[in-house]
C-alpha atoms as a PDB file:
ATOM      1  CA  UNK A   1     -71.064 136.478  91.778  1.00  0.00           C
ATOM      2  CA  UNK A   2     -68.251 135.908  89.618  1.00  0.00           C
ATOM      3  CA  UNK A   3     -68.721 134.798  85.322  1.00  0.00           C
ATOM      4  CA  UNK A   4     -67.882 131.243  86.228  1.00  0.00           C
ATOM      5  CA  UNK A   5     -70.908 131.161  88.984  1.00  0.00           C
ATOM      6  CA  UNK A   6     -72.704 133.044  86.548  1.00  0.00           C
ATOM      7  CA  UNK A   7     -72.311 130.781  83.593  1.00  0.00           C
ATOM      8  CA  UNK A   8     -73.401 127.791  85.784  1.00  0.00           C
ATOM      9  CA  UNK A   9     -77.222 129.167  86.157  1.00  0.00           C
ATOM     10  CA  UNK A  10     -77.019 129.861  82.110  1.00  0.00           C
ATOM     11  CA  UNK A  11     -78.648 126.461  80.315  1.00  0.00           C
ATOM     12  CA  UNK A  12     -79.168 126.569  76.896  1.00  0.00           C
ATOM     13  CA  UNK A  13     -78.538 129.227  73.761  1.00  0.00           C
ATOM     14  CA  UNK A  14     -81.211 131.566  74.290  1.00  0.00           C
ATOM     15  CA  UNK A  15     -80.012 132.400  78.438  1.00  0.00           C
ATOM     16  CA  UNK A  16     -76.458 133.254  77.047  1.00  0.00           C
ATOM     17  CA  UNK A  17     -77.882 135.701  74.202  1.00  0.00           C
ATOM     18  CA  UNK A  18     -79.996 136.938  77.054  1.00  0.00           C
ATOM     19  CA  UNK A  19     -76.996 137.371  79.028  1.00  0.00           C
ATOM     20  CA  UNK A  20     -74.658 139.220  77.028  1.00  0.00           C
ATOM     21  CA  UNK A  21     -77.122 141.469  75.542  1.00  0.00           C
ATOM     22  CA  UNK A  22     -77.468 142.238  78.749  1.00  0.00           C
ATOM     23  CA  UNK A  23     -73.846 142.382  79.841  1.00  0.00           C
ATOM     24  CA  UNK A  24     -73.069 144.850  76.676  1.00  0.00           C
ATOM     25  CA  UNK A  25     -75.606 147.010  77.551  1.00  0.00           C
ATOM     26  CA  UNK A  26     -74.445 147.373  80.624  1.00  0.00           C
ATOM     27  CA  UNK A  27     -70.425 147.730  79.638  1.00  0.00           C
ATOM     28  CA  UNK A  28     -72.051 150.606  77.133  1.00  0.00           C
ATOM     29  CA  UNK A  29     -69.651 149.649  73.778  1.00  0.00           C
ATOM     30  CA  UNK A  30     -70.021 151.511  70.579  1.00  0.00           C
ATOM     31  CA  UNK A  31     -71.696 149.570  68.022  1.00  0.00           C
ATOM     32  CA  UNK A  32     -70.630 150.120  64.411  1.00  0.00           C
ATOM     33  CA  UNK A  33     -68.698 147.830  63.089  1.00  0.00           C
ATOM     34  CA  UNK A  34     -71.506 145.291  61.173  1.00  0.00           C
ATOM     35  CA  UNK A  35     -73.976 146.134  63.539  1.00  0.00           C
ATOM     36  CA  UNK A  36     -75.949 148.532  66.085  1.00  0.00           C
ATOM     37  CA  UNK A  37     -76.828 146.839  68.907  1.00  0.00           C
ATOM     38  CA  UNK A  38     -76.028 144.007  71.598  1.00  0.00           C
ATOM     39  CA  UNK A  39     -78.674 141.605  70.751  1.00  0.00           C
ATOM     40  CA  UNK A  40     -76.941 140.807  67.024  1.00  0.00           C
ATOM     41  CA  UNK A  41     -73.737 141.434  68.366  1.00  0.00           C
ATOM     42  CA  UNK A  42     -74.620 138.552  71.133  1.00  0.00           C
ATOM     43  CA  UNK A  43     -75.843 136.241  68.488  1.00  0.00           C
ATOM     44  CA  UNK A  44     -73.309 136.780  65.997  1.00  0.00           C
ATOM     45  CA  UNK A  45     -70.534 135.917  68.706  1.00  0.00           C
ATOM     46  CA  UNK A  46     -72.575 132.916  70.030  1.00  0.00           C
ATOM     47  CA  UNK A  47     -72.553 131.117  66.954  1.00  0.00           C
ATOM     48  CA  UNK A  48     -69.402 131.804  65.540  1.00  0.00           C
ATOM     49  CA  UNK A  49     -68.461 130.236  69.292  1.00  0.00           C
ATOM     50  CA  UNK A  50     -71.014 126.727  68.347  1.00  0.00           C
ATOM     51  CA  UNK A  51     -69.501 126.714  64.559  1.00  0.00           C
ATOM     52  CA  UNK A  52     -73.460 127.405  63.712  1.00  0.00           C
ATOM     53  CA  UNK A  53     -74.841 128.864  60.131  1.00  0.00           C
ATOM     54  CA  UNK A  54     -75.804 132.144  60.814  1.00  0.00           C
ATOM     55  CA  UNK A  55     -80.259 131.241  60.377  1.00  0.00           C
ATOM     56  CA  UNK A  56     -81.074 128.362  62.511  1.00  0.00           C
ATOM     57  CA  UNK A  57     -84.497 127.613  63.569  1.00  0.00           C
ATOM     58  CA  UNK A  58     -85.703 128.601  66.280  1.00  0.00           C
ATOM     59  CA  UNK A  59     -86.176 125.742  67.848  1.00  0.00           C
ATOM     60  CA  UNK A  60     -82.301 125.624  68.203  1.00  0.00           C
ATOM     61  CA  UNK A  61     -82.413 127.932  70.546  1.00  0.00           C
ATOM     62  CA  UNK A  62     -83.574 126.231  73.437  1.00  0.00           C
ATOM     63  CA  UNK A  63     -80.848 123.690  72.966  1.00  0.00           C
ATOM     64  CA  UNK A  64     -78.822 123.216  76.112  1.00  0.00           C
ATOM     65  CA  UNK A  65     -74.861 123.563  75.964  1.00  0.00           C
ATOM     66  CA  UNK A  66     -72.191 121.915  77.634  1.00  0.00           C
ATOM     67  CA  UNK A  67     -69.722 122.994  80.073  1.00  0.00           C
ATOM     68  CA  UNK A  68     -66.710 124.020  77.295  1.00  0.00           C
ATOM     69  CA  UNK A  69     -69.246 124.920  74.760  1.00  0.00           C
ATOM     70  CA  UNK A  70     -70.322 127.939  77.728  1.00  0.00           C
ATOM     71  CA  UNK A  71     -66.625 128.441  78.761  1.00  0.00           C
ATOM     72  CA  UNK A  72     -66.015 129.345  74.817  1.00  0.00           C
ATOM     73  CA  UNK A  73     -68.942 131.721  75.124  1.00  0.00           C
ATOM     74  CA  UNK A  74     -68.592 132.993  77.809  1.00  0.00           C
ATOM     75  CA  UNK A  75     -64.463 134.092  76.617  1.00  0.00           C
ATOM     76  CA  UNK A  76     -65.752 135.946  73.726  1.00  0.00           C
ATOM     77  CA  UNK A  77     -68.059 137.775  75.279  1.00  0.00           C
ATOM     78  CA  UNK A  78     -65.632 139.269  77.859  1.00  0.00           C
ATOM     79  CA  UNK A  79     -63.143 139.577  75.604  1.00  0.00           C
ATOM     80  CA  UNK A  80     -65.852 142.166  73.315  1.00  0.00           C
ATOM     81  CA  UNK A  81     -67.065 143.521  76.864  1.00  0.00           C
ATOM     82  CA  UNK A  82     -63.774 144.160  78.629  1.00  0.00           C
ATOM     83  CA  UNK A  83     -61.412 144.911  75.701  1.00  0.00           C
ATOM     84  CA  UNK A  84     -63.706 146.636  73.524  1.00  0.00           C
ATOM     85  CA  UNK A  85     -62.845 144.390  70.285  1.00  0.00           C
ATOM     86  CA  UNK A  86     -64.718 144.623  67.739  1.00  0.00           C
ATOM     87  CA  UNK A  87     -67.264 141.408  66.824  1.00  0.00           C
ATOM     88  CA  UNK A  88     -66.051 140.903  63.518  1.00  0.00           C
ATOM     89  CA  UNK A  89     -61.884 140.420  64.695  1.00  0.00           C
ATOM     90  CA  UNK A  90     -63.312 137.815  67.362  1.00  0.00           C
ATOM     91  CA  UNK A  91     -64.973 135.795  64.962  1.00  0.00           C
ATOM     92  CA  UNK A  92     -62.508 136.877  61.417  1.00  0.00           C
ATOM     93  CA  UNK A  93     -65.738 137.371  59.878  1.00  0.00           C
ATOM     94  CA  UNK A  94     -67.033 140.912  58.234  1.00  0.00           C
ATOM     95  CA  UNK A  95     -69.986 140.707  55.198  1.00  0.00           C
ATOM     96  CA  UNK A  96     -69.604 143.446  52.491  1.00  0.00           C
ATOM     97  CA  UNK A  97     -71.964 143.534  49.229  1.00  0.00           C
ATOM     98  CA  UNK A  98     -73.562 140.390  50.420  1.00  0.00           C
ATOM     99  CA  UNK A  99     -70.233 138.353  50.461  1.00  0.00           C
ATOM    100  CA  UNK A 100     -68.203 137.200  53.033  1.00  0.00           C
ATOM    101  CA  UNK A 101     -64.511 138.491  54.295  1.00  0.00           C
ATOM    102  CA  UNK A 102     -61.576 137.678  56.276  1.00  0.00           C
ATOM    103  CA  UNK A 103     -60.750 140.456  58.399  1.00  0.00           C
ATOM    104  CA  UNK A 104     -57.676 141.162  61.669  1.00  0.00           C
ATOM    105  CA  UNK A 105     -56.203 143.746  63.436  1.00  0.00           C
ATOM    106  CA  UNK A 106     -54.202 144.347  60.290  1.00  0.00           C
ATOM    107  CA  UNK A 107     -57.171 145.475  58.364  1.00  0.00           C
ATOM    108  CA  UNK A 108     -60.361 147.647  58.610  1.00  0.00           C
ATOM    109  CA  UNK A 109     -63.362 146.438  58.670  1.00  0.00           C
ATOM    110  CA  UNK A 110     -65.476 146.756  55.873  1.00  0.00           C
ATOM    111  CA  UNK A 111     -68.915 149.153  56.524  1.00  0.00           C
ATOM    112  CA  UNK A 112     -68.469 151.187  53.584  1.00  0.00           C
ATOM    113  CA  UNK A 113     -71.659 152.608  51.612  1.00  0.00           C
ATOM    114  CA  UNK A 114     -70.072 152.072  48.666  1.00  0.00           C
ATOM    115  CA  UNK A 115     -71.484 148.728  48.354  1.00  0.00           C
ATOM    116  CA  UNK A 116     -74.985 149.655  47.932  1.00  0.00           C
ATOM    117  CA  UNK A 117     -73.221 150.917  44.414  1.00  0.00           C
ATOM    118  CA  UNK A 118     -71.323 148.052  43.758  1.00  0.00           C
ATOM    119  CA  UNK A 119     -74.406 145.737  43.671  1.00  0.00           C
ATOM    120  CA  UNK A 120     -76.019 148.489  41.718  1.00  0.00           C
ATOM    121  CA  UNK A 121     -73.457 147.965  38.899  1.00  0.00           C
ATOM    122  CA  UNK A 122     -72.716 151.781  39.981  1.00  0.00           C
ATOM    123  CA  UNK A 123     -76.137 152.542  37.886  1.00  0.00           C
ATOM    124  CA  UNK A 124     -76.676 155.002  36.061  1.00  0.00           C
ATOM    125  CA  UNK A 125     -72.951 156.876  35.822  1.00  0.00           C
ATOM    126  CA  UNK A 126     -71.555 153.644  34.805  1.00  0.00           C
ATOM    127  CA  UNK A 127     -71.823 151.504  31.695  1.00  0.00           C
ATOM    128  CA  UNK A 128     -71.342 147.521  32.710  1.00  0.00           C
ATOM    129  CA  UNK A 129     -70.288 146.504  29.215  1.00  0.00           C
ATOM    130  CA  UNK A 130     -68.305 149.128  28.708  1.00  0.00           C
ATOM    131  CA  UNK A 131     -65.679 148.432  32.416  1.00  0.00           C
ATOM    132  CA  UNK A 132     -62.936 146.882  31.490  1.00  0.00           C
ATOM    133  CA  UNK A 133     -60.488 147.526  34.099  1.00  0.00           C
ATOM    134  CA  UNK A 134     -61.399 148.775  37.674  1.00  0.00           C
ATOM    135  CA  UNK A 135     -58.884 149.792  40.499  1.00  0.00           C
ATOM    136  CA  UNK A 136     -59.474 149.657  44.472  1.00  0.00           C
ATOM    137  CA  UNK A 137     -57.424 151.633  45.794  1.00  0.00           C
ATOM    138  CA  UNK A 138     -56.761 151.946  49.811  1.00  0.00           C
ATOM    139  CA  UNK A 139     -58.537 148.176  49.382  1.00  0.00           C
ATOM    140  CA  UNK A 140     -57.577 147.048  52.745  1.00  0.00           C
ATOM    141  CA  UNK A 141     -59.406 143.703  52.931  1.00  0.00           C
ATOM    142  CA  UNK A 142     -59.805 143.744  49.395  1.00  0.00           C
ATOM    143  CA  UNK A 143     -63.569 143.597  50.037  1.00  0.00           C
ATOM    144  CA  UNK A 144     -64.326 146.366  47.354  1.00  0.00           C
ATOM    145  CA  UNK A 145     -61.712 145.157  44.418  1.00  0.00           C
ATOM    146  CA  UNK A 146     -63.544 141.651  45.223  1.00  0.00           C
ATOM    147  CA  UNK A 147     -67.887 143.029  45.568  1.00  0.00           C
ATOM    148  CA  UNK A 148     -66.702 144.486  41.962  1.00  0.00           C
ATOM    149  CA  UNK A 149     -65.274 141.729  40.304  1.00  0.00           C
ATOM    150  CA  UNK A 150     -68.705 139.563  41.426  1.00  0.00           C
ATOM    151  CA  UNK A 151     -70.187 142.824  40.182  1.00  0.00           C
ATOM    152  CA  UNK A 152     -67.983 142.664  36.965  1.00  0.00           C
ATOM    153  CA  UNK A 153     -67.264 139.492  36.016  1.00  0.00           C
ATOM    154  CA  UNK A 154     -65.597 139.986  32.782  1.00  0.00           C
ATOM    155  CA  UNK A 155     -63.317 143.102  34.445  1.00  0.00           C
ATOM    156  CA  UNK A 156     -59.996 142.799  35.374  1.00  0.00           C
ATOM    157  CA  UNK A 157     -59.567 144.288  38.804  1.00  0.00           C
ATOM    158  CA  UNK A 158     -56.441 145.920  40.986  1.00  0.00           C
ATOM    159  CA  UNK A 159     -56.720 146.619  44.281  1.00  0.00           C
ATOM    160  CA  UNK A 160     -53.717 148.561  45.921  1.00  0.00           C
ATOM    161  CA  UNK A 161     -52.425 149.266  48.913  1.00  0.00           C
ATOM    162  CA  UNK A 162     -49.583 151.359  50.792  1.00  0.00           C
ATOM    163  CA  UNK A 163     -49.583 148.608  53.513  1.00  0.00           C
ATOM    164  CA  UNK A 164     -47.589 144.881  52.960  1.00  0.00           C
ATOM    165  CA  UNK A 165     -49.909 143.831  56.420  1.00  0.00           C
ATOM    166  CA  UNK A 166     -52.970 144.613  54.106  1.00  0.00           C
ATOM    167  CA  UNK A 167     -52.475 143.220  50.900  1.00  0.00           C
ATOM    168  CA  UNK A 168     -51.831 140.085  52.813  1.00  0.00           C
ATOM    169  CA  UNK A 169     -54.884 139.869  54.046  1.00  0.00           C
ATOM    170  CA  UNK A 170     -56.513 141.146  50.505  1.00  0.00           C
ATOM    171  CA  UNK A 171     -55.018 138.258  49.451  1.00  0.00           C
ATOM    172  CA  UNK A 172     -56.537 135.508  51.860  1.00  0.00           C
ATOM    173  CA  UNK A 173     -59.608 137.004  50.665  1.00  0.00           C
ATOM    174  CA  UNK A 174     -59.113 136.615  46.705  1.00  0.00           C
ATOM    175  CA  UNK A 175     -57.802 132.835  46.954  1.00  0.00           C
ATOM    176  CA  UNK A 176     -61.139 132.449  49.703  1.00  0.00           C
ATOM    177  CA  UNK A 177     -63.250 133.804  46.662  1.00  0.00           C
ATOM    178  CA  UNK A 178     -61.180 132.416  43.946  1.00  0.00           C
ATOM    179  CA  UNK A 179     -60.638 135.178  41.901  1.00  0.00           C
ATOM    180  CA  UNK A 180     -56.398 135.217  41.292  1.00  0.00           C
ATOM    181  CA  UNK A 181     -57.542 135.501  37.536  1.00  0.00           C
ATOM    182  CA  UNK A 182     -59.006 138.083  38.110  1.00  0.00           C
ATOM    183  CA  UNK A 183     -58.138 140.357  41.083  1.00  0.00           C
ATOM    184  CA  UNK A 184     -54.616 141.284  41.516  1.00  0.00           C
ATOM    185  CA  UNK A 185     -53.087 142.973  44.695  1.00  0.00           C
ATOM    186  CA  UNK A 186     -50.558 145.154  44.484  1.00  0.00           C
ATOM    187  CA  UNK A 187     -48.691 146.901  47.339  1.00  0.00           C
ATOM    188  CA  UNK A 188     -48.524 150.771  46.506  1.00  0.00           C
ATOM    189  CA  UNK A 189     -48.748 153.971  47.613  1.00  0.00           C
ATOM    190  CA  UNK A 190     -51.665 155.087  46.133  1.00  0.00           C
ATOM    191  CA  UNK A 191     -50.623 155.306  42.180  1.00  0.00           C
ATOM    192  CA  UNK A 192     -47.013 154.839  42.752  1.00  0.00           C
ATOM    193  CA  UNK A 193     -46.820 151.310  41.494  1.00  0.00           C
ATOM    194  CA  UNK A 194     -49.490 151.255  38.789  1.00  0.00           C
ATOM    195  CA  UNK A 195     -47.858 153.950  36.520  1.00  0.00           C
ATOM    196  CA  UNK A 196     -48.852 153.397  33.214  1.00  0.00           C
ATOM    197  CA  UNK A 197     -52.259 151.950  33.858  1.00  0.00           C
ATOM    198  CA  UNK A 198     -55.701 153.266  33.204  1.00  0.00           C
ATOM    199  CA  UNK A 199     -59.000 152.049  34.222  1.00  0.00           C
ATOM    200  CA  UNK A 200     -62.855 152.452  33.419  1.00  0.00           C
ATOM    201  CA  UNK A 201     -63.415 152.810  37.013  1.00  0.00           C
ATOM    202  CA  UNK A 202     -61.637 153.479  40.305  1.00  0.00           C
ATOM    203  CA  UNK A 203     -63.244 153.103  43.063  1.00  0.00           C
ATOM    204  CA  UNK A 204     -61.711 154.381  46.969  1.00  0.00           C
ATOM    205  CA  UNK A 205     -62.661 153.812  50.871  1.00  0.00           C
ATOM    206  CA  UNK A 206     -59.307 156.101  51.849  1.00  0.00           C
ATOM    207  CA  UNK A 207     -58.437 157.273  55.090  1.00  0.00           C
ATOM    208  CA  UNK A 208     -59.775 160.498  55.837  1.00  0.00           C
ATOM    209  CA  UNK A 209     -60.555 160.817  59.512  1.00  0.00           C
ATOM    210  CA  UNK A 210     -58.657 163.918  60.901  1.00  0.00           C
ATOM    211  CA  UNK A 211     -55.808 164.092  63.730  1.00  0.00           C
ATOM    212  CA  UNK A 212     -58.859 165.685  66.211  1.00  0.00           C
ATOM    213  CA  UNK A 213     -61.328 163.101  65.396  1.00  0.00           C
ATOM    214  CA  UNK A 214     -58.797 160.103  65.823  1.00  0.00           C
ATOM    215  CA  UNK A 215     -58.576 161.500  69.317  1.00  0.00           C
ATOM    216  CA  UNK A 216     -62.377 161.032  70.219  1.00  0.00           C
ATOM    217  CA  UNK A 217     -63.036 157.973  68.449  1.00  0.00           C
ATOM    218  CA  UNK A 218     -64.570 155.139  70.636  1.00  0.00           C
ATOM    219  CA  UNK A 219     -62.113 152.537  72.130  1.00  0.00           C
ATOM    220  CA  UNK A 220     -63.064 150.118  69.408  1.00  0.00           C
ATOM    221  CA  UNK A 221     -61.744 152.001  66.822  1.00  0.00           C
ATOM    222  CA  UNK A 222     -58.344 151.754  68.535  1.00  0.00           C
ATOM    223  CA  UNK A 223     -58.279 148.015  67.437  1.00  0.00           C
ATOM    224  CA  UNK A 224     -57.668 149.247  63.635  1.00  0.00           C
ATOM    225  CA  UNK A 225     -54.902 150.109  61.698  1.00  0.00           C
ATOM    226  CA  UNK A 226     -54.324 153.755  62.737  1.00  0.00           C
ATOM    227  CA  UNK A 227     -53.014 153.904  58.804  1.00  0.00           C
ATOM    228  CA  UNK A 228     -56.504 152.999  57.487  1.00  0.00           C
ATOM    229  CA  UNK A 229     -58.183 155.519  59.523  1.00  0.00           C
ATOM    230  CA  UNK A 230     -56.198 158.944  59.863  1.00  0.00           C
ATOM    231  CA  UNK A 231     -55.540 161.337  57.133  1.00  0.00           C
ATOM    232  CA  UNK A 232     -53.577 164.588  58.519  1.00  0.00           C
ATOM    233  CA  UNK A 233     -54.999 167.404  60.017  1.00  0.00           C
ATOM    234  CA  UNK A 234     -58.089 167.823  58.019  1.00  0.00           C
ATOM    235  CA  UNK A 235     -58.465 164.400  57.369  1.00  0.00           C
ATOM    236  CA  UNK A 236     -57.968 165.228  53.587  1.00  0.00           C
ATOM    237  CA  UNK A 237     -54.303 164.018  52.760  1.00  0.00           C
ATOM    238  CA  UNK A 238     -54.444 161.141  50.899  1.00  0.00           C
ATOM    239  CA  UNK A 239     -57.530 162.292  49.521  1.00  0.00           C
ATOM    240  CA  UNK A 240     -56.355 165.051  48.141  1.00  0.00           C
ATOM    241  CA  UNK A 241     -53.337 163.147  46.302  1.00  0.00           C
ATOM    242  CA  UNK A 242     -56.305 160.828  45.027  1.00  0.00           C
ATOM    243  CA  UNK A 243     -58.017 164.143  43.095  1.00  0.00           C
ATOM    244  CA  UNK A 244     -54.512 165.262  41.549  1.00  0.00           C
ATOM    245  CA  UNK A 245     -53.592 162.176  40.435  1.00  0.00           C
ATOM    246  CA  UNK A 246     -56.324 159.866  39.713  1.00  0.00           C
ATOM    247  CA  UNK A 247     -57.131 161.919  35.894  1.00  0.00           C
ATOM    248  CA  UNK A 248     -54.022 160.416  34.784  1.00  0.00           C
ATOM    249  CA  UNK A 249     -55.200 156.842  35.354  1.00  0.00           C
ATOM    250  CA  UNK A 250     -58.891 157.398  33.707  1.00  0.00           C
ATOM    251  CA  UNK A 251     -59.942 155.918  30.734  1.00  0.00           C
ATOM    252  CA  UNK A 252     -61.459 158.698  28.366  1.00  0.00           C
ATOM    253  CA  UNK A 253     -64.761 158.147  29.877  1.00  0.00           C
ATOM    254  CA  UNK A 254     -63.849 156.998  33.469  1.00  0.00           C
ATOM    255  CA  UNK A 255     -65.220 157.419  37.002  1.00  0.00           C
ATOM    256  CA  UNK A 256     -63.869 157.982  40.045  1.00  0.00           C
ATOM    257  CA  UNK A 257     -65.850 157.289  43.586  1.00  0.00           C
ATOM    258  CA  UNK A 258     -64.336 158.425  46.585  1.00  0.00           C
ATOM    259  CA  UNK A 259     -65.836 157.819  50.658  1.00  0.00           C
ATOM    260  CA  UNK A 260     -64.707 161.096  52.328  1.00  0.00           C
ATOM    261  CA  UNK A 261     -67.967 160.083  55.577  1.00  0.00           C
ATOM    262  CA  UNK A 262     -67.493 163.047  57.663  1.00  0.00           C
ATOM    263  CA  UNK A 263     -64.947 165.324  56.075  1.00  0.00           C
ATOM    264  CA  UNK A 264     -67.634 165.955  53.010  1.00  0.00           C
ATOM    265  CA  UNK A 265     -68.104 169.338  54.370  1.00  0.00           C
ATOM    266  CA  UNK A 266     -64.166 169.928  54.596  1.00  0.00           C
ATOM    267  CA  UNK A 267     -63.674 168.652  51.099  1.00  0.00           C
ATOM    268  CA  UNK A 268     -65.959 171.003  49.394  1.00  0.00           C
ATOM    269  CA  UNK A 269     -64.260 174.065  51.189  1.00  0.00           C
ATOM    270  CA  UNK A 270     -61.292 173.780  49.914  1.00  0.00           C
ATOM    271  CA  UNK A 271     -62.140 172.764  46.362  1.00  0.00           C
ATOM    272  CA  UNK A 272     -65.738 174.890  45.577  1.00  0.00           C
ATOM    273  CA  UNK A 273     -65.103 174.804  42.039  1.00  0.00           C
ATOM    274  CA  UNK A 274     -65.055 171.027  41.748  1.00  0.00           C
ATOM    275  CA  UNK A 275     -68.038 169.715  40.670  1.00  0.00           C
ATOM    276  CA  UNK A 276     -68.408 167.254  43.230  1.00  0.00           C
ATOM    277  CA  UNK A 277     -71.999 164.677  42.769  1.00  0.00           C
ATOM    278  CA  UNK A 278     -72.437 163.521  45.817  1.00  0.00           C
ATOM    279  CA  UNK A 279     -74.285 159.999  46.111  1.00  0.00           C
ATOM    280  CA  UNK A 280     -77.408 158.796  47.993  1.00  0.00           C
ATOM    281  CA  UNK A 281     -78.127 155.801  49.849  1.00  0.00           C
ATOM    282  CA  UNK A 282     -81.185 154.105  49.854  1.00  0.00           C
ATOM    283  CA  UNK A 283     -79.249 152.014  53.458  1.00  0.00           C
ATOM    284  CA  UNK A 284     -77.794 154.935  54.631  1.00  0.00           C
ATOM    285  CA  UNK A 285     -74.402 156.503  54.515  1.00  0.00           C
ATOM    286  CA  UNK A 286     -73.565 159.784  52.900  1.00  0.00           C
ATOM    287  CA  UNK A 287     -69.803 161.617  52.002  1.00  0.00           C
ATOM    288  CA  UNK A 288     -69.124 159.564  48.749  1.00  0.00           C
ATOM    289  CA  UNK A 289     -68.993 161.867  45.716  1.00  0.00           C
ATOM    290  CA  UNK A 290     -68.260 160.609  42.204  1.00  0.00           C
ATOM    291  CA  UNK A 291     -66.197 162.669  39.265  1.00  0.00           C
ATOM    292  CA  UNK A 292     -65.706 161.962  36.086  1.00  0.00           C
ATOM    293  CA  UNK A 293     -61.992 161.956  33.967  1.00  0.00           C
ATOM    294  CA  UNK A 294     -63.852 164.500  32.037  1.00  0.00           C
ATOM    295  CA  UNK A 295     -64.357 166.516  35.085  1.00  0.00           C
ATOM    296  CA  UNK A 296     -60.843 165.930  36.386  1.00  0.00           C
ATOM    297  CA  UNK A 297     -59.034 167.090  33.113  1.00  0.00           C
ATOM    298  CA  UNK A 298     -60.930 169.915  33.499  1.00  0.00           C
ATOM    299  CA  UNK A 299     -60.288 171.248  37.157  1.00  0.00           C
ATOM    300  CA  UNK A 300     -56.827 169.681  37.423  1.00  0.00           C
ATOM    301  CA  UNK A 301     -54.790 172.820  37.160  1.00  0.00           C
ATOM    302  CA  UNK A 302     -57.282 174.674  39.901  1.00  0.00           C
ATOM    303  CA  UNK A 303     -56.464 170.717  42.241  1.00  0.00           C
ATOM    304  CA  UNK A 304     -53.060 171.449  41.645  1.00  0.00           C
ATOM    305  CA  UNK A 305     -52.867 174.963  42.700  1.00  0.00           C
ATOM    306  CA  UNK A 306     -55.311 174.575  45.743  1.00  0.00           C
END
């Protein structure tokens, strides 16, 4: 039986989230993009497909669809299944820190545990009244320059990028939240363009997967921007840049937070003398560590030499 003979016995919303749970089970796709399994995955393309809020009552389900409303379906499940795209670039749709994002092929998309901090006000390292000026930088989507400045309201926030492709899509997302005021995109390579500036906070989701792992990541991954992802051999390039530079672009009592996920272990092997905190997460994640400029100043000549 082919989809189109298939989709005929399907009736109403609940047979089609039946069937493509089923159907992504079946294909065996990586999950991890938003979510970790095919039954939101299902849901989350059928209603994108019906224009429908993302809670509707039950009841809704048992509503029956029509022929194009199925065909629409029924294309966006095959296109997940059979190309391996992630949900959130068939539907343009990724939530970070509770808000909603723009995302495409030009941008990752956003899973970071950095925004369990950002709703947290980054409690206790950081002072709210005292964050002035924040930076993003890698900020893709823009999705952590723009959780912060809901965070922050009375901050002024950067959020930089090495890629034009990016910071046109960070910028989608500022006008969507209207913040031009007071988020401001600028394309750089990390703090090439923002000489001069210092900030209370920077926060980073860099790239830091390494050439190996790029190799075995599942096929959705190869929908990203290969630039937001890999990081050299260790997976540690830009990051290290980040720790030799980022001092000179602290405020006297700023913070830096850095996602490293899986090179963590990596990191702390080539720098064992940097005092590295490395955060918790009551939702899960891990390899985020936070420094202070103190801390910076103090190792910079043993960064520099390393």
């Amino acid at each position: 039986m082919n989809i189109s003979e298939a989709i005929q016995q399907l009736v109403t919303i609940r047979d089609f989230i039946r069937w493509g749970y089923t159907r992504m089970n079946e294909a065996g796709l990586y999950f991890g993009h938003g979510t970790d399994n095919a039954l939101d995955e299902s849901f989350a393309l059928l209603l994108h497909a019906l224009h429908l809020p993302a809670e509707i009552p039950d009841s809704y389900l048992d509503c029956r669809l029509t022929e194009s409303e199925k065909e629409n379906i029924a294309t966006l499940f095959e296109r997940r299944i059979v190309e391996h795209i992630p949900v959130p670039y068939l539907t343009h749709e990724a939530w970070f820190a509770r808000l909603p994002f723009y995302v495409d092929e030009r941008v990752l998309i956003p899973r970071s545990p950095i925004a369990e901090l950002i709703e947290a006000e980054f409690s206790p390292w950081v002072e709210p009244d005292n964050v002035h000026h924040i930076l993003d930088l890698c900020t893709g989507s823009g999705c952590i320059a723009i959780a912060c400045a809901h965070a922050f309201p009375h901050a002024m926030v950067d959020a930089g990028d090495i890629s034009e492709q990016a910071i046109e899509v960070a910028e989608i997302n500022i006008e969507r939240h209207g913040l031009r005021e007071q988020v401001h995109a600028i394309q750089s390579d990390l703090f090439g363009q923002l000489a001069g500036r210092r900030y209370d906070l920077i926060v980073s989701n860099p790239p830091y997967v390494s050439n190996q792992e790029m190799q075995e990541l599942p096929d959705e991954y190869r929908h990203e921007p290969v630039l937001g992802l890999e990081a050299g051999t260790a997976g540690l390039d830009i990051v290290k840049r980040i720790l030799r530079e980022a001092a000179d672009h602290l405020t006297e009592h700023g913070v830096l937070v850095v996602e490293v996920g899986n090179s963590e272990e990596t990191l702390v092997e080539c720098y064992p003398e940097v005092p590295f905190l490395w955060l918790d997460f009551a939702r899960g994640g891990e390899g985020v560590f936070l420094l202070t400029a103190a801390q910076l100043r103090d190792c910079r000549e043993y960064v520099n030499r390393a």
